[in-house]
N, C-alpha and C. Protein backbone atom coordinates (compact mmCIF):
# COMPACT_ATOMS: atom_id res chain seq x y z
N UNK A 1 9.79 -5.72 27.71
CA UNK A 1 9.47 -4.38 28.13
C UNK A 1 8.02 -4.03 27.80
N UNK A 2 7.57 -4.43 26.79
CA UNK A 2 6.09 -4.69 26.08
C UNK A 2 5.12 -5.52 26.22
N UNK A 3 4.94 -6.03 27.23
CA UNK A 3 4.10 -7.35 27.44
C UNK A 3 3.06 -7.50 26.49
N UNK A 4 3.16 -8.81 26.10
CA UNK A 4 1.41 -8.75 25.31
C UNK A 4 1.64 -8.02 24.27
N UNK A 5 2.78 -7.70 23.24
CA UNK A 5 2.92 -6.64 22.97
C UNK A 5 2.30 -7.10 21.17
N UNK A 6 1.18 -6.76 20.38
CA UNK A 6 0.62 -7.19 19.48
C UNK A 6 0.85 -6.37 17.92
N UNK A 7 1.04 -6.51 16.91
CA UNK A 7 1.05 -6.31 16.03
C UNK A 7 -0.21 -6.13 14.74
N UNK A 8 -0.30 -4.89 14.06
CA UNK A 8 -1.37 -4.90 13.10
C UNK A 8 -0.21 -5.05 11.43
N UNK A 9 0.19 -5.70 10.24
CA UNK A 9 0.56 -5.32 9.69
C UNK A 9 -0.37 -4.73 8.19
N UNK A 10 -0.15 -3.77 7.67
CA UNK A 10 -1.40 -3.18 6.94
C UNK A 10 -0.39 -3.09 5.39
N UNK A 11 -1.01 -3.89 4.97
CA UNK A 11 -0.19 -3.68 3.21
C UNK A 11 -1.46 -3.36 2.39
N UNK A 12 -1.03 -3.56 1.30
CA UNK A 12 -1.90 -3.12 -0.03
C UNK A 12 -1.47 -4.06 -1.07
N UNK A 13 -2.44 -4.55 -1.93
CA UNK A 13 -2.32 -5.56 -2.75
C UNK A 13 -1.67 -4.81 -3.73
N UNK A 14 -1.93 -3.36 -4.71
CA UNK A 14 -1.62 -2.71 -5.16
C UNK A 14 -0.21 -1.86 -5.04
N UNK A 15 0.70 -2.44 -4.78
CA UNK A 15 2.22 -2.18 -4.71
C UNK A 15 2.55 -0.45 -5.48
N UNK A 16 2.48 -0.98 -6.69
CA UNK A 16 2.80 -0.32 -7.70
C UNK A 16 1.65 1.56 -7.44
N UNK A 17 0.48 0.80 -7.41
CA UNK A 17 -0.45 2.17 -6.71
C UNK A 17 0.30 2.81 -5.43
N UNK A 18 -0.02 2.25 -4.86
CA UNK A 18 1.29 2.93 -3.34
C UNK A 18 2.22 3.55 -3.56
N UNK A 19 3.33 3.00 -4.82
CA UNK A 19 4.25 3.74 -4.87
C UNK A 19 3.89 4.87 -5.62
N UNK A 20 3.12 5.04 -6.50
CA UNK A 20 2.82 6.06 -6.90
C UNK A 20 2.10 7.36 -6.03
N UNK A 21 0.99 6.69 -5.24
CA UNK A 21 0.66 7.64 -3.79
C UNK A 21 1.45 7.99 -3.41
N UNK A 22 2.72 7.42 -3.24
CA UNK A 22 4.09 7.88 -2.55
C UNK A 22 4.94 8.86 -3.24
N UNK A 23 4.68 8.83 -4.55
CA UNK A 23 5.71 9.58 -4.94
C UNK A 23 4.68 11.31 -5.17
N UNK A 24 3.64 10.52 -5.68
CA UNK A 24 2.66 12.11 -5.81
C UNK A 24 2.37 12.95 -4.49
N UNK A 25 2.59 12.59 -3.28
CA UNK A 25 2.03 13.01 -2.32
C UNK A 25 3.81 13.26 -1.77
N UNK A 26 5.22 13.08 -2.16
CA UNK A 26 5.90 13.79 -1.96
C UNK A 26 6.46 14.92 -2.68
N UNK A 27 5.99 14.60 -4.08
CA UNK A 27 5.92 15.91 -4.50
C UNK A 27 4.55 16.78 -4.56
N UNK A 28 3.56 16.78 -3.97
CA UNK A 28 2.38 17.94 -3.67
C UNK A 28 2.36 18.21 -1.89
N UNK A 29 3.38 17.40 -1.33
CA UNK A 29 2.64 17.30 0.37
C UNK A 29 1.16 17.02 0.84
N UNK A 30 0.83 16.47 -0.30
CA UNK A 30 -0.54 16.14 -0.07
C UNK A 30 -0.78 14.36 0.69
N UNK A 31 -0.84 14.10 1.56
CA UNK A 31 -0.50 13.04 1.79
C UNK A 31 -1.91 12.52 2.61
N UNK A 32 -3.13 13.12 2.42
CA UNK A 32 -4.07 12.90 3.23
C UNK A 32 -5.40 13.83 1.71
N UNK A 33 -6.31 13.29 1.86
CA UNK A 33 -7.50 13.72 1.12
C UNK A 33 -7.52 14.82 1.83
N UNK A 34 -7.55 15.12 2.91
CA UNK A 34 -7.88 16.99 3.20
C UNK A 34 -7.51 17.30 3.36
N UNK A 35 -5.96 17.19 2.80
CA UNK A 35 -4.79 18.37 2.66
C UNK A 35 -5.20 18.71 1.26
N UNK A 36 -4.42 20.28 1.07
CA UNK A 36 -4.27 21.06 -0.24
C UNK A 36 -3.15 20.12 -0.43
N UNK A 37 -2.89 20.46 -2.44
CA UNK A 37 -1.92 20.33 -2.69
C UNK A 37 -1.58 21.15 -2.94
N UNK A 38 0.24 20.97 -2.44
CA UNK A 38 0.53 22.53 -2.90
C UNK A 38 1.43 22.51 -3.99
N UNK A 39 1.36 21.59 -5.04
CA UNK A 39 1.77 21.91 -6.93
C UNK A 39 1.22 20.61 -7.63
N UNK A 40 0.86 20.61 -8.61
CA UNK A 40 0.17 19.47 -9.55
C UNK A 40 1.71 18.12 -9.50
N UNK A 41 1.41 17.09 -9.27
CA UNK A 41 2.64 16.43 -9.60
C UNK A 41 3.11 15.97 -10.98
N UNK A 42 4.18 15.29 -11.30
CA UNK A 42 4.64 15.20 -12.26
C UNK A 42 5.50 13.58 -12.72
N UNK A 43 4.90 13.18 -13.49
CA UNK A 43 4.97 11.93 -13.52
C UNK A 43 6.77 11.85 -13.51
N UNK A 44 7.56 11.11 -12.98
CA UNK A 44 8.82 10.86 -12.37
C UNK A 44 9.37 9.50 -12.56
N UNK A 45 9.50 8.62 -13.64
CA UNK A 45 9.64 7.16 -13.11
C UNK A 45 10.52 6.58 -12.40
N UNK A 46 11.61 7.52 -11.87
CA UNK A 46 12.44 7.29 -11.29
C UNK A 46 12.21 7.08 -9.81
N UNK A 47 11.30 8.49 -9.66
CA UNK A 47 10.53 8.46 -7.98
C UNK A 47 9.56 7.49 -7.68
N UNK A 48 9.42 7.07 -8.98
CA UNK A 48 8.16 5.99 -8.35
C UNK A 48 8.97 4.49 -8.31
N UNK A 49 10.01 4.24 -8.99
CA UNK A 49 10.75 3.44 -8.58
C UNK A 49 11.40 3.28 -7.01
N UNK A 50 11.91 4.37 -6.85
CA UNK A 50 12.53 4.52 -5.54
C UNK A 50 11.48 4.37 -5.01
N UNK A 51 10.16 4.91 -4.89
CA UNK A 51 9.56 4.83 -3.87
C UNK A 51 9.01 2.84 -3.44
N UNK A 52 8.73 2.16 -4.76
CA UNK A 52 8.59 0.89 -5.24
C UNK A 52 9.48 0.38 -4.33
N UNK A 53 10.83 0.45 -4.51
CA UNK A 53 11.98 -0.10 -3.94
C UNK A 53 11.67 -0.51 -2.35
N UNK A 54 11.40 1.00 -1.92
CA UNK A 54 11.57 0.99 -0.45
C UNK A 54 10.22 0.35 -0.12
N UNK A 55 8.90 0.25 -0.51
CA UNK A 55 8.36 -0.57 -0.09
C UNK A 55 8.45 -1.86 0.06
N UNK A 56 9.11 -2.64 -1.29
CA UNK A 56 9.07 -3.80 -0.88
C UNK A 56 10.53 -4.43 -0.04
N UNK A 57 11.41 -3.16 0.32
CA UNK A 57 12.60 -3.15 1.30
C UNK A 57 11.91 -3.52 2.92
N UNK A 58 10.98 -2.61 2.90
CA UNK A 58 9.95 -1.87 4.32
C UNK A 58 9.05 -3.47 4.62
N UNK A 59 8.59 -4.03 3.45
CA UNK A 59 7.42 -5.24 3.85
C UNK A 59 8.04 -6.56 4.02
N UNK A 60 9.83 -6.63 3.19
CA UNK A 60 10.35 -7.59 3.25
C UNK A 60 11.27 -7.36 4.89
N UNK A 61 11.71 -6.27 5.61
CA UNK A 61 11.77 -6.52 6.70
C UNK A 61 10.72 -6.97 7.93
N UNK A 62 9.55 -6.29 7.50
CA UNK A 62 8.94 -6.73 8.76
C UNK A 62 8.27 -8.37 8.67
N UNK A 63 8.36 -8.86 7.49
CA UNK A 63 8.46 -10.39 7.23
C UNK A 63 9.07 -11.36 7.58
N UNK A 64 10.42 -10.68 8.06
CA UNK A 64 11.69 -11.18 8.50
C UNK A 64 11.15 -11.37 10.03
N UNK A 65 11.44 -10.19 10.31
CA UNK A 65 10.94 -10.25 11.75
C UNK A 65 9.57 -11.38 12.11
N UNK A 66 8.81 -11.35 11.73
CA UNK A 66 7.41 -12.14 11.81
C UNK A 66 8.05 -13.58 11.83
N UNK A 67 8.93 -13.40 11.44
CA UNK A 67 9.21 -14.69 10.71
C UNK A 67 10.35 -15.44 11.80
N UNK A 68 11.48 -14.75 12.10
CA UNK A 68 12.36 -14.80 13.11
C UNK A 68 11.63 -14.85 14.43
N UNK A 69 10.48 -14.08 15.02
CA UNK A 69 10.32 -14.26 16.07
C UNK A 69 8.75 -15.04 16.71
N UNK A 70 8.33 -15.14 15.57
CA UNK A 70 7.01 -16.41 15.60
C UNK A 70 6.04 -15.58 15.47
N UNK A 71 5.84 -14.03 15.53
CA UNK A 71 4.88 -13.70 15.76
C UNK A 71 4.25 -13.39 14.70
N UNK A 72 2.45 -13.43 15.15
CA UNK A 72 1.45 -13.60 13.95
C UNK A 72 0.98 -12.35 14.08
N UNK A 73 0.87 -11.13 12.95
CA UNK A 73 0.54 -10.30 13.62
C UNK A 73 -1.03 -10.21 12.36
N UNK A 74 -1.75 -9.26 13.04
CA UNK A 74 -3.43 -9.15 12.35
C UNK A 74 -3.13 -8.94 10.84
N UNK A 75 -3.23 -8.89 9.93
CA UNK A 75 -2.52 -8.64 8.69
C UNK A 75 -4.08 -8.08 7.86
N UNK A 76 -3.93 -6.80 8.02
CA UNK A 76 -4.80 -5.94 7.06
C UNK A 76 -4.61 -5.57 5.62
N UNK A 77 -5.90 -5.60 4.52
CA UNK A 77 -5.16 -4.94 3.38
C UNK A 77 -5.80 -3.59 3.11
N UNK A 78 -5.19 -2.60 2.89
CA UNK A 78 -5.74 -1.22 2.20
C UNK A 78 -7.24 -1.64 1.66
N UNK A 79 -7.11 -2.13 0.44
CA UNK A 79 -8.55 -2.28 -0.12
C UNK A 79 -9.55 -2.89 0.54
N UNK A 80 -9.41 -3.80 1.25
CA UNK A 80 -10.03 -4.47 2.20
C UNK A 80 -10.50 -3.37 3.46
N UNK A 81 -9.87 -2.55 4.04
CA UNK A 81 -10.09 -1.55 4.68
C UNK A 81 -11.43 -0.55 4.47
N UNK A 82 -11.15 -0.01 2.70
CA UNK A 82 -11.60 0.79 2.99
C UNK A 82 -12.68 0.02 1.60
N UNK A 83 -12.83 -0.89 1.38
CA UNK A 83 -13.92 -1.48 0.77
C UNK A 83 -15.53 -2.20 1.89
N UNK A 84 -14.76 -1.90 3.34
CA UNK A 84 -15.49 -2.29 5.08
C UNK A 84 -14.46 -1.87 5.88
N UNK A 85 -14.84 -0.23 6.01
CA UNK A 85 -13.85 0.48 7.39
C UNK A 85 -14.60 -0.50 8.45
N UNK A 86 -15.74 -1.13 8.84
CA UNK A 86 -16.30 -1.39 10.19
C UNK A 86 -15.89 -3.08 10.75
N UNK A 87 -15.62 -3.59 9.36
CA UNK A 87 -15.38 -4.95 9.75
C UNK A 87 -13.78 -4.57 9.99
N UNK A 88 -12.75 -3.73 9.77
CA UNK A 88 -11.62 -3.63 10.53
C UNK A 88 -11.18 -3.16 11.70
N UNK A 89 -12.47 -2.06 12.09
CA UNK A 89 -12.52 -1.84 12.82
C UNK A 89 -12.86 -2.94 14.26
N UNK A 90 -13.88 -3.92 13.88
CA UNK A 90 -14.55 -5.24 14.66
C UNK A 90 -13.47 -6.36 15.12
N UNK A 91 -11.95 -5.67 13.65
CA UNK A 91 -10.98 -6.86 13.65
C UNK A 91 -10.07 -6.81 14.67
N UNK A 92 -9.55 -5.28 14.63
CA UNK A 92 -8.34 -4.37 15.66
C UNK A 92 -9.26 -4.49 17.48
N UNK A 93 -10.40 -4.42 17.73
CA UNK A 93 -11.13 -4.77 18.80
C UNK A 93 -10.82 -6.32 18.81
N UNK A 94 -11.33 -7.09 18.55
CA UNK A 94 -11.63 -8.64 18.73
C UNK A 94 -9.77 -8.84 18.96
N UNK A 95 -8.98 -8.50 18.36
CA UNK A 95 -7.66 -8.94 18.33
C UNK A 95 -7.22 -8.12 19.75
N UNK A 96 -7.34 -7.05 20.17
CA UNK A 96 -6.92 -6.06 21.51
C UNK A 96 -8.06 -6.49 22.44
N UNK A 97 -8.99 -7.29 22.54
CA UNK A 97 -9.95 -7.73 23.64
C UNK A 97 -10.83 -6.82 24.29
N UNK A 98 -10.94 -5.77 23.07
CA UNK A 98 -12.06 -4.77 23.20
C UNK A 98 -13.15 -4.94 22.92
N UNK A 99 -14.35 -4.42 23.73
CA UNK A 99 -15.51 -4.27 23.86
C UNK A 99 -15.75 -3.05 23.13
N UNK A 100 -15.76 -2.96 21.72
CA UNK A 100 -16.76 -1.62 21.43
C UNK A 100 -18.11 -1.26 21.79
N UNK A 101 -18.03 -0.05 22.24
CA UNK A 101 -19.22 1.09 23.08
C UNK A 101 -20.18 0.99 21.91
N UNK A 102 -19.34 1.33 20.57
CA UNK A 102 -20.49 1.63 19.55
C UNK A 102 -20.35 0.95 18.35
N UNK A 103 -21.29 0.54 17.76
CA UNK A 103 -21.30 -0.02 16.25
C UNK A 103 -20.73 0.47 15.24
N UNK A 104 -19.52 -0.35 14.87
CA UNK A 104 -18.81 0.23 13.72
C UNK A 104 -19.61 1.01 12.84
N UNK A 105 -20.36 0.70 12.41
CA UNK A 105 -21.18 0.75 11.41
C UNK A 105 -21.47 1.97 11.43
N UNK A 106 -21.84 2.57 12.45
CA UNK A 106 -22.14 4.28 12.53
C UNK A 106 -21.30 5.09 12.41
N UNK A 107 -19.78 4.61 12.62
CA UNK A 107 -18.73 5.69 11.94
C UNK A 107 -18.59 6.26 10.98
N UNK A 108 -18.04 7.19 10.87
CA UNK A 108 -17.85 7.66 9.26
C UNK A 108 -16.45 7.86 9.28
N UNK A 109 -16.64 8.17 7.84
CA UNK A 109 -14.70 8.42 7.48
C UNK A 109 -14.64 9.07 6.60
N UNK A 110 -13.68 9.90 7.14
CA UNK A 110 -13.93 11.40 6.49
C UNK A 110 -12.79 11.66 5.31
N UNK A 111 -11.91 10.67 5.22
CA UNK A 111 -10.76 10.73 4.72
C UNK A 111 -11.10 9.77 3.08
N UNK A 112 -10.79 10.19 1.94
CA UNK A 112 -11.43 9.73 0.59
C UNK A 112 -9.85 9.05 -0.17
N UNK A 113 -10.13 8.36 -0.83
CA UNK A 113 -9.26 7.52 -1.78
C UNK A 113 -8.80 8.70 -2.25
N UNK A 114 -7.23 8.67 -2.87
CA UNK A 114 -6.84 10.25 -3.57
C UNK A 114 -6.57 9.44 -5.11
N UNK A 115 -6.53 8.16 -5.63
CA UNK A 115 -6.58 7.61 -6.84
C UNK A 115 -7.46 7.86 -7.64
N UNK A 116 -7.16 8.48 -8.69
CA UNK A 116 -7.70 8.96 -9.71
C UNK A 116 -7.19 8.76 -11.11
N UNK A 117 -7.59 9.37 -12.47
CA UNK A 117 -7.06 8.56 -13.36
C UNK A 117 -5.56 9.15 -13.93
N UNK A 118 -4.97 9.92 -12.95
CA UNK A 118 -3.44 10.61 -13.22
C UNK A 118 -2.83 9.11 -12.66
N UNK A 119 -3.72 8.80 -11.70
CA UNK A 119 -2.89 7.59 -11.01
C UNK A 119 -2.62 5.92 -12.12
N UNK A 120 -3.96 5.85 -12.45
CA UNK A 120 -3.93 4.76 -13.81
C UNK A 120 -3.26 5.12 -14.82
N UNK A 121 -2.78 6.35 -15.33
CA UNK A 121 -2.15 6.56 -16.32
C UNK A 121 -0.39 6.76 -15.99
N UNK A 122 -0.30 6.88 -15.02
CA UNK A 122 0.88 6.74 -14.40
C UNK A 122 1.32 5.40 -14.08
N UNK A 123 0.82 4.27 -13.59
CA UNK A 123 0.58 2.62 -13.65
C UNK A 123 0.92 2.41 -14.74
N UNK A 124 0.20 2.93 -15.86
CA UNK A 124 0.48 2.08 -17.21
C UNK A 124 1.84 2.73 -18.10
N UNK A 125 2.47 4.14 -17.50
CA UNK A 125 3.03 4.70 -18.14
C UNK A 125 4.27 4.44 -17.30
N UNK A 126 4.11 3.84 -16.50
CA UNK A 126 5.34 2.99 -15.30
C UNK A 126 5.63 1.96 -15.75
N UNK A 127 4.73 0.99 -16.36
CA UNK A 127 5.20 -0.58 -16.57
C UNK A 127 5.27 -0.77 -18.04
N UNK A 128 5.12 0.75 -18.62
CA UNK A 128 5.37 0.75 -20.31
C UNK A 128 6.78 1.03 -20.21
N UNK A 129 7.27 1.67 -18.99
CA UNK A 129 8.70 2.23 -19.28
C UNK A 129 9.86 1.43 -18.61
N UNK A 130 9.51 0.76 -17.40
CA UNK A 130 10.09 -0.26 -16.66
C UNK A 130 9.69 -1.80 -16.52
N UNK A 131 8.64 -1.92 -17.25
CA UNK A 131 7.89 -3.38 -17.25
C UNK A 131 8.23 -4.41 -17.68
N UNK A 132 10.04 -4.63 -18.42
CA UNK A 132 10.51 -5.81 -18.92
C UNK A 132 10.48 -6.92 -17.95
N UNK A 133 9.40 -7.66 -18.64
CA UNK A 133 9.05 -9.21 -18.10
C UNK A 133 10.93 -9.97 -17.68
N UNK A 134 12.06 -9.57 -18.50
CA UNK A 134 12.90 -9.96 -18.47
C UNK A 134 14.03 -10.15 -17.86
N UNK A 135 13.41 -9.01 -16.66
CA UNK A 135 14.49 -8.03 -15.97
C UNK A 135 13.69 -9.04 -14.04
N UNK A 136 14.85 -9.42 -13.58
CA UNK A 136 14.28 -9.43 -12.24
C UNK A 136 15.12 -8.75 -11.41
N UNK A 137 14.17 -7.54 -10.79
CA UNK A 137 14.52 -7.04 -9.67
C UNK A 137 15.62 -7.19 -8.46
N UNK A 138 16.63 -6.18 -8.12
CA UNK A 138 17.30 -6.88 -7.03
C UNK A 138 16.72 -5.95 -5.57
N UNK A 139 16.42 -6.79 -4.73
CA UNK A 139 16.39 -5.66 -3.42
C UNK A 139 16.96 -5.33 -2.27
């Protein structure tokens, strides 16, 4: 029904960061640098578990799939992104057989990292409380 039909998959090396973006940005609705938040969040280790969970639920299906049906899809990482918005931008063109009009390079991006050090102290106050080397995960 999709001809040609191509894939970008976009992860983050930082798992554990994500889930925490995930859980702070469902409790503030802040889910974008230029949104307000609308209440300070509150460290949760439970929510950041759940949220943990479902990511690597979310990356281990579409693995499956990749995997079941041969297809290779562009495989982006967060940090990589936004450490060179223009070389991903050069990547999503070259892979869709686009001719960009204009030089990445002149874009801007208006949208800012929301990690800060509530976020590192939440990391370390996550794997102080759930971090038994001893324990393996079921998913």
């Amino acid at each position: 029904m999709l001809p040609n039909l191509r894939f970008i998959l976009l992860s983050r090396r930082d798992l554990l960061g994500q889930a925490i973006s995930w859980a702070r940005a469902l409790q503030t609705s802040q889910y974008r640098s230029t949104q307000t938040a609308s209440q300070e969040p509150v460290f949760h280790a439970e929510l950041v578990q759940k949220q943990l969970d479902a990511l690597v639920r979310e990356r281990a299906r579409w693995e499956m799939f990749f995997a079941r049906t041969g297809m290779d899809p562009l495989r982006l990482e967060y940090e990589t992104i936004v450490a060179n918005p223009p070389h991903a931008v050069r990547q999503v063109a070259d892979m869709m057989g686009v001719t960009l009009q204009r030089n990445p390079e002149s874009i801007s991006v208006a949208i800012q990292q929301q990690r800060d050090s509530t976020s590192f102290e939440w990391a370390v106050r996550f794997r102080s409380e759930r971090g038994n080397p001893n324990t393996l995960d079921s998913v």
